[in-house]
Protein backbone atom coordinates (compact mmCIF):
# COMPACT_ATOMS: atom_id res chain seq x y z
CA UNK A 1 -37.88 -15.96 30.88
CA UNK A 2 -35.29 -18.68 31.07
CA UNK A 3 -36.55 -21.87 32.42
CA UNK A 4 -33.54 -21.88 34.74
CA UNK A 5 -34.64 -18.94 36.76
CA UNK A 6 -38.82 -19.71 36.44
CA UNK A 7 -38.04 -21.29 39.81
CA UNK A 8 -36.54 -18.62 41.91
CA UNK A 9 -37.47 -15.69 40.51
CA UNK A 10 -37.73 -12.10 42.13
CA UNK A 11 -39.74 -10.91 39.38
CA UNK A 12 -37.34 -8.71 37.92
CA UNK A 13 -35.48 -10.59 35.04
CA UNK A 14 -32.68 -9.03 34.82
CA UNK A 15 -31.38 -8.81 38.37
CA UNK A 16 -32.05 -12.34 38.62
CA UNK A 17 -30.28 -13.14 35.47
CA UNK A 18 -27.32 -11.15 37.05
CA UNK A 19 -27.27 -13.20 40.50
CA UNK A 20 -26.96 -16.33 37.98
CA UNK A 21 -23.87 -14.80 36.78
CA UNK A 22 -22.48 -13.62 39.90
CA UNK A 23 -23.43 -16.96 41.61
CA UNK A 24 -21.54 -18.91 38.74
CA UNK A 25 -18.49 -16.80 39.37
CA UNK A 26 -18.46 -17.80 42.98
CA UNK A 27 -16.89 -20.63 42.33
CA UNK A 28 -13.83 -19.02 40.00
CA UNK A 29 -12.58 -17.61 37.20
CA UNK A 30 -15.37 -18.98 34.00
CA UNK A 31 -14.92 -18.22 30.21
CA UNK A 32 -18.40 -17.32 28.27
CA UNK A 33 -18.99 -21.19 27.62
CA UNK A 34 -18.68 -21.81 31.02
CA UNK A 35 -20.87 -19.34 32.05
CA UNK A 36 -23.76 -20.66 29.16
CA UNK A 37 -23.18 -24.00 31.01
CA UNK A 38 -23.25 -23.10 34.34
CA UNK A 39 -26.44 -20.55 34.33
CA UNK A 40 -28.15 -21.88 31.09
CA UNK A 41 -28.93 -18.29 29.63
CA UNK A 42 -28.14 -17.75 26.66
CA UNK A 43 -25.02 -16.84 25.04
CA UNK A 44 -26.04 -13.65 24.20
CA UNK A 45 -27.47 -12.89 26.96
CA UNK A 46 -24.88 -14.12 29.19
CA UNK A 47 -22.51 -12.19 27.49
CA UNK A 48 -24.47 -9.08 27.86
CA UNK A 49 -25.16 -9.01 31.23
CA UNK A 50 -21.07 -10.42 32.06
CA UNK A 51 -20.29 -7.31 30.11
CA UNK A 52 -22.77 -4.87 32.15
CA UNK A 53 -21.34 -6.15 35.70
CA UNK A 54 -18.04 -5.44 34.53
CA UNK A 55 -18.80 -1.86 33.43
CA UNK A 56 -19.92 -1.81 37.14
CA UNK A 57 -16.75 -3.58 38.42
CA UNK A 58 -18.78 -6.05 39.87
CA UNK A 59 -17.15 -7.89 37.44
CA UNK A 60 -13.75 -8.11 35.65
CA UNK A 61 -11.27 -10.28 33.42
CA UNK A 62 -8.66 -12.14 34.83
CA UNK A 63 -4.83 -12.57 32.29
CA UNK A 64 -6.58 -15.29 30.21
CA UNK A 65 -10.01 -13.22 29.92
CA UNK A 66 -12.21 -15.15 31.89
CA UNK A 67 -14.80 -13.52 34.19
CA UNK A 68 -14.07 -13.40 37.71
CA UNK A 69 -15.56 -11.72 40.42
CA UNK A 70 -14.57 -7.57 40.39
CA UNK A 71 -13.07 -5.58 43.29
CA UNK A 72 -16.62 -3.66 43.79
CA UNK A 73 -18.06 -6.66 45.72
CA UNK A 74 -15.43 -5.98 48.28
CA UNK A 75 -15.44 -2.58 48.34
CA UNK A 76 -19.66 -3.00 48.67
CA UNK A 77 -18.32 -5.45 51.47
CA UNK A 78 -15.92 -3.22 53.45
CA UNK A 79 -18.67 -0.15 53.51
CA UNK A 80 -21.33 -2.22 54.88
CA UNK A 81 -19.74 -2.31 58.12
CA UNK A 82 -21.86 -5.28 59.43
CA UNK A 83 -19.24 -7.92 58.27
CA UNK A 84 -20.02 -10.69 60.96
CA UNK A 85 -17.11 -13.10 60.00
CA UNK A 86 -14.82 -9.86 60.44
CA UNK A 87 -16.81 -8.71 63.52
CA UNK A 88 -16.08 -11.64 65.37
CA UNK A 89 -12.69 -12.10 64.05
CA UNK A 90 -11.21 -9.28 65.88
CA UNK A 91 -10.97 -10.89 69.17
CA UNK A 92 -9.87 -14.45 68.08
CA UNK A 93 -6.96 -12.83 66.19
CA UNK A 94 -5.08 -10.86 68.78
CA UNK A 95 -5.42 -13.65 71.47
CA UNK A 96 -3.96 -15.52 68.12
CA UNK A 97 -0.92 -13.09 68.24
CA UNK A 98 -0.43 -12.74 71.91
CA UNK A 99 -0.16 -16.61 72.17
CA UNK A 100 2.03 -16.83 69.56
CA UNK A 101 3.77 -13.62 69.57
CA UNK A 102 3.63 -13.65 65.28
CA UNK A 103 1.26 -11.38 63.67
CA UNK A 104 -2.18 -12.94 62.95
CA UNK A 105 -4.17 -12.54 59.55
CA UNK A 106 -7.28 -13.29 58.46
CA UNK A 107 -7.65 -14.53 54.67
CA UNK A 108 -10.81 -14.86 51.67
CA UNK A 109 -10.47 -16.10 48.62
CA UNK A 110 -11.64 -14.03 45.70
CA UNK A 111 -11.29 -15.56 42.22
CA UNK A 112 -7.60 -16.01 41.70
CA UNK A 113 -6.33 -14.13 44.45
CA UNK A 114 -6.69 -14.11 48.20
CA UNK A 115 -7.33 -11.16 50.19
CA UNK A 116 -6.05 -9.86 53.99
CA UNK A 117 -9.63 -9.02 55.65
CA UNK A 118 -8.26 -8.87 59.19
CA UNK A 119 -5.26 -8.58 61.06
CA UNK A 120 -3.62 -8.27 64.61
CA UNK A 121 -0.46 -6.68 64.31
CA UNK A 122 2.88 -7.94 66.47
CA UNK A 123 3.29 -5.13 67.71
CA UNK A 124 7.11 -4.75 68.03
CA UNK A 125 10.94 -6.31 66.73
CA UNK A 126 10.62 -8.24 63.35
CA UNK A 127 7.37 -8.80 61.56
CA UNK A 128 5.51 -9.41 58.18
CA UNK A 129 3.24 -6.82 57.94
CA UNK A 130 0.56 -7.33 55.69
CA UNK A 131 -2.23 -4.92 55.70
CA UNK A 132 -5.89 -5.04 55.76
CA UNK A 133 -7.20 -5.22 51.97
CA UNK A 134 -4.05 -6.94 50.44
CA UNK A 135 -4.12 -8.85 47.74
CA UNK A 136 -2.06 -11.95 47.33
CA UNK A 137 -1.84 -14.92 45.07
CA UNK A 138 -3.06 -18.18 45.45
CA UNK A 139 0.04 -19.98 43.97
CA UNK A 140 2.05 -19.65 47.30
CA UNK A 141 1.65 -19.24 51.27
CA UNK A 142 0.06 -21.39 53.58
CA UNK A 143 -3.46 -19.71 53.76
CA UNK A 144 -3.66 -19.88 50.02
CA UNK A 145 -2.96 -23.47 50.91
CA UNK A 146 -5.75 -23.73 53.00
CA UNK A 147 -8.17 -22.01 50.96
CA UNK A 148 -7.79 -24.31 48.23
CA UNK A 149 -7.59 -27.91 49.82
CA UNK A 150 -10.99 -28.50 50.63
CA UNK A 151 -12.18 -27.26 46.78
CA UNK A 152 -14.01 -29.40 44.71
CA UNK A 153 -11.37 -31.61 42.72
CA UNK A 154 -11.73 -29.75 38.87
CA UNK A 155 -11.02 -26.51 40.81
CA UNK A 156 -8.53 -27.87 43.09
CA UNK A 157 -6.77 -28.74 40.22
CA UNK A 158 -7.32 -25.79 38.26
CA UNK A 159 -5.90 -24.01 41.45
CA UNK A 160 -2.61 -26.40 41.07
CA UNK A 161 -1.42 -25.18 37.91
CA UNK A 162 1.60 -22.99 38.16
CA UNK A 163 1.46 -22.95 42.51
CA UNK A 164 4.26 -24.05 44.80
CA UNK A 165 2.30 -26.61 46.08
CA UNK A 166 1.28 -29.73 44.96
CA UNK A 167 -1.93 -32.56 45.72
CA UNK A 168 0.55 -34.41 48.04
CA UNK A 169 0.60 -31.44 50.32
CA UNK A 170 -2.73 -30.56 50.20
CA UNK A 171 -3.56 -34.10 50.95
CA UNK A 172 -1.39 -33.73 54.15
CA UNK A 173 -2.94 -30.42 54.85
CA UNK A 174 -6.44 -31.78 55.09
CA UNK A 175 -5.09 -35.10 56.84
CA UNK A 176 -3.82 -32.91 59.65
CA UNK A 177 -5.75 -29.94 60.05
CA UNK A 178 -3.20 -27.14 59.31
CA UNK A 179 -0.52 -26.19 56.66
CA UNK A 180 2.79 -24.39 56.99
CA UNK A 181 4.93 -22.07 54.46
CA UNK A 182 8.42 -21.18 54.57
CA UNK A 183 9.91 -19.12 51.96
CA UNK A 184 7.04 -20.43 50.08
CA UNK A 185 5.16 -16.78 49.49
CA UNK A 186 8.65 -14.65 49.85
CA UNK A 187 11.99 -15.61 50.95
CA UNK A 188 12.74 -15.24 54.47
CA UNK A 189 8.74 -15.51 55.68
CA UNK A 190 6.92 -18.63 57.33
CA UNK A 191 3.57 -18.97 58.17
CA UNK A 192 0.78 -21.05 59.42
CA UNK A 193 -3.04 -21.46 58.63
CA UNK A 194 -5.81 -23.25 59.35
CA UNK A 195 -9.37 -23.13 57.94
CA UNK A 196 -12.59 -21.30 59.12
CA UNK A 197 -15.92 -23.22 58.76
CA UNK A 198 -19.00 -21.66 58.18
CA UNK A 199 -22.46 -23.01 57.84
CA UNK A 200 -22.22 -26.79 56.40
CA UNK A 201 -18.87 -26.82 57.18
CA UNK A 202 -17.70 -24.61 54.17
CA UNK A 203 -14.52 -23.46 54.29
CA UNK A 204 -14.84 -19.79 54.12
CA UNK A 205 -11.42 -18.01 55.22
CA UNK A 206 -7.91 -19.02 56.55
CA UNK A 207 -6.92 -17.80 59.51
CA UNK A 208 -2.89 -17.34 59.41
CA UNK A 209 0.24 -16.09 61.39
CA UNK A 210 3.51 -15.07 59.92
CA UNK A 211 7.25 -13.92 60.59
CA UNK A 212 10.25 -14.09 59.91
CA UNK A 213 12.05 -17.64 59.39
CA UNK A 214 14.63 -17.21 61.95
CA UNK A 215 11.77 -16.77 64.63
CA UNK A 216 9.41 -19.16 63.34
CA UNK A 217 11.84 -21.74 62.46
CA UNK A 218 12.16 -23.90 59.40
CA UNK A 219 9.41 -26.55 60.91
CA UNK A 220 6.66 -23.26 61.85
CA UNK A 221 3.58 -26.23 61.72
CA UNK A 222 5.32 -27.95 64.80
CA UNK A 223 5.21 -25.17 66.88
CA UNK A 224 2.02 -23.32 66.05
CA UNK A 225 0.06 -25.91 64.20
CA UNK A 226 -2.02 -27.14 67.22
CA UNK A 227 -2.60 -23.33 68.50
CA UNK A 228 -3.57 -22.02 65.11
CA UNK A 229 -6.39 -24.73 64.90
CA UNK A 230 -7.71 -23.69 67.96
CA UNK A 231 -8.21 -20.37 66.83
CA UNK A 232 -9.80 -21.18 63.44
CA UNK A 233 -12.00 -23.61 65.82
CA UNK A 234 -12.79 -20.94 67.88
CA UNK A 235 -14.07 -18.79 64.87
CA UNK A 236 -15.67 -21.32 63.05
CA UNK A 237 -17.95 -22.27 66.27
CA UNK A 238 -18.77 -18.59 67.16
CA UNK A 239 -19.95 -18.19 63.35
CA UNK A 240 -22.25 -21.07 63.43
CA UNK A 241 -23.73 -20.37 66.94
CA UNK A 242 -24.30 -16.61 65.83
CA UNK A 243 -26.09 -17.82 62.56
C-alpha cells in the first residue's frame, strides 16, 4: 500500500486511494502530474483510478483535460436530502429577499463553475431568475467573486485568468466584506454577495441577490452591501453552532 495512505487507512485500498483523488480535486481542476504530486500514488495508478471515477461521473474533464470534480457528487448531494448548509439556508434567504425586495441565491463552487443551491424568488415585476441547480461560471458575477477571494494565492490566480475581475477587486472585496456586479455576469443584471463561513472559517458558499440594473442601481454594494453581510453572518453562525 502507498505510504501516503498507511496512515489513514479504512482497510480497503482502493476506496481509500479514490478519496485521495477526490480529496485532491477539492481544491480544482488538476492534470495527472498534479494529481501524482498531490496524492503520491503512482502514476499509473492515479491514472487508473481518475479514469474509473469518471466512468462513474464522479469525475470528469474540464476544456483543457484536467480532472475536476463530476456532476454525480451533486446529484449524490441533492438526493440525500439532509443538506444542512441548504436546510438552514431556506429561512435566511427569503428574509434576504423580503428586506431587499431582489431575489436571493445561494452559491458553491464546484471546480470551474459555480452552482445555484438555493434560492428565494422575488416574487413579482422584474427579476433575474436563476434556478436551483444552475450552473454558472466563475469568470464573472459577484458570488463568483466571493467564492474565489479568500482562495489560496496559486488558485486565486489560476481563478484570474480570463475573469472580469482582477486582484485589485478582490483585494477590496475581502477589505470590505462584500462585492458587487453590474453587467459583470450579463448586461443589464447587478448583484451582491457576501461569503458563508463554515467550520475554521472556510469560506464555503456565497450568498447573493440580483436584479435588474435600473432597480439596483449602478452602485448595488451601497445599498445592499451592509444587509447582505448580515445574512451571510447569520448563516455562517447558525452553521457553526449546529456543528
Amino acid at each position: 500500500m502507498d505510504s501516503s495512505i498507511e496512515s489513514e487507512s479504512s482497510g480497503v485500498g482502493v476506496i481509500d486511494k479514490a478519496c485521495l483523488v477526490l480529496n485532491a480535486l477539492e481544491s480544482g481542476p488538476a492534470t495527472l502530474a498534479q494529481l501524482v504530486t498531490t496524492t503520491h500514488l503512482a502514476r499509473p495508478t492515479a491514472h487508473r483510478i481518475a479514469v474509473a471515477l469518471e466512468f462513474h461521473r464522479l469525475v470528469t474533464r474540464d476544456a483543457h483535460g484536467r480532472f475536476t470534480l463530476g456532476p454525480r457528487l451533486n446529484e449524490l448531494a441533492a438526493a440525500a436530502g439532509e443538506d444542512h448548509l441548504l436546510a438552514v439556508a431556506a429561512p435566511i434567504l427569503a428574509a434576504l429577499r423580503d428586506k431587499t425586495h431582489e431575489s436571493a441565491q445561494l452559491y458553491r463552487r464546484q471546480g470551474d463553475v459555480r452552482i445555484c443551491v438555493a434560492n428565494a424568488e422575488r416574487p413579482i415585476g422584474l427579476r433575474d431568475s436563476i434556478p436551483v441547480g444552475a450552473t454558472m461560471s466563475m469568470q464573472g458575477g459577484s458570488a463568483a467573486q466571493v467564492l474565489l477571494a479568500w482562495e489560496e494565492p496559486d488558485r486565486l490566480h489560476r481563478g484570474l485568468v480570463g475573469s472580469r475581475f482582477n486582484a485589485t477587486m478582490l483585494s477590496a472585496v475581502r477589505r470590505r466584506g462584500w462585492a458587487q456586479s453590474v453587467g459583470e455576469r450579463e448586461p443589464g443584471v447587478a448583484s451582491v454577495s457576501a461569503p458563508v463561513r463554515g467550520a475554521g472559517g472556510k469560506v464555503v458558499a456565497a450568498i447573493s441577490i440580483s436584479g435588474p440594473i435600473e432597480r439596483m442601481g449602478r452602485q448595488p454594494g451601497r445599498t445592499h452591501g451592509p444587509v447582505v453581510m448580515a445574512a451571510a453572518r447569520r448563516l455562517s453562525e447558525v452553521l457553526r453552532n449546529e456543528d
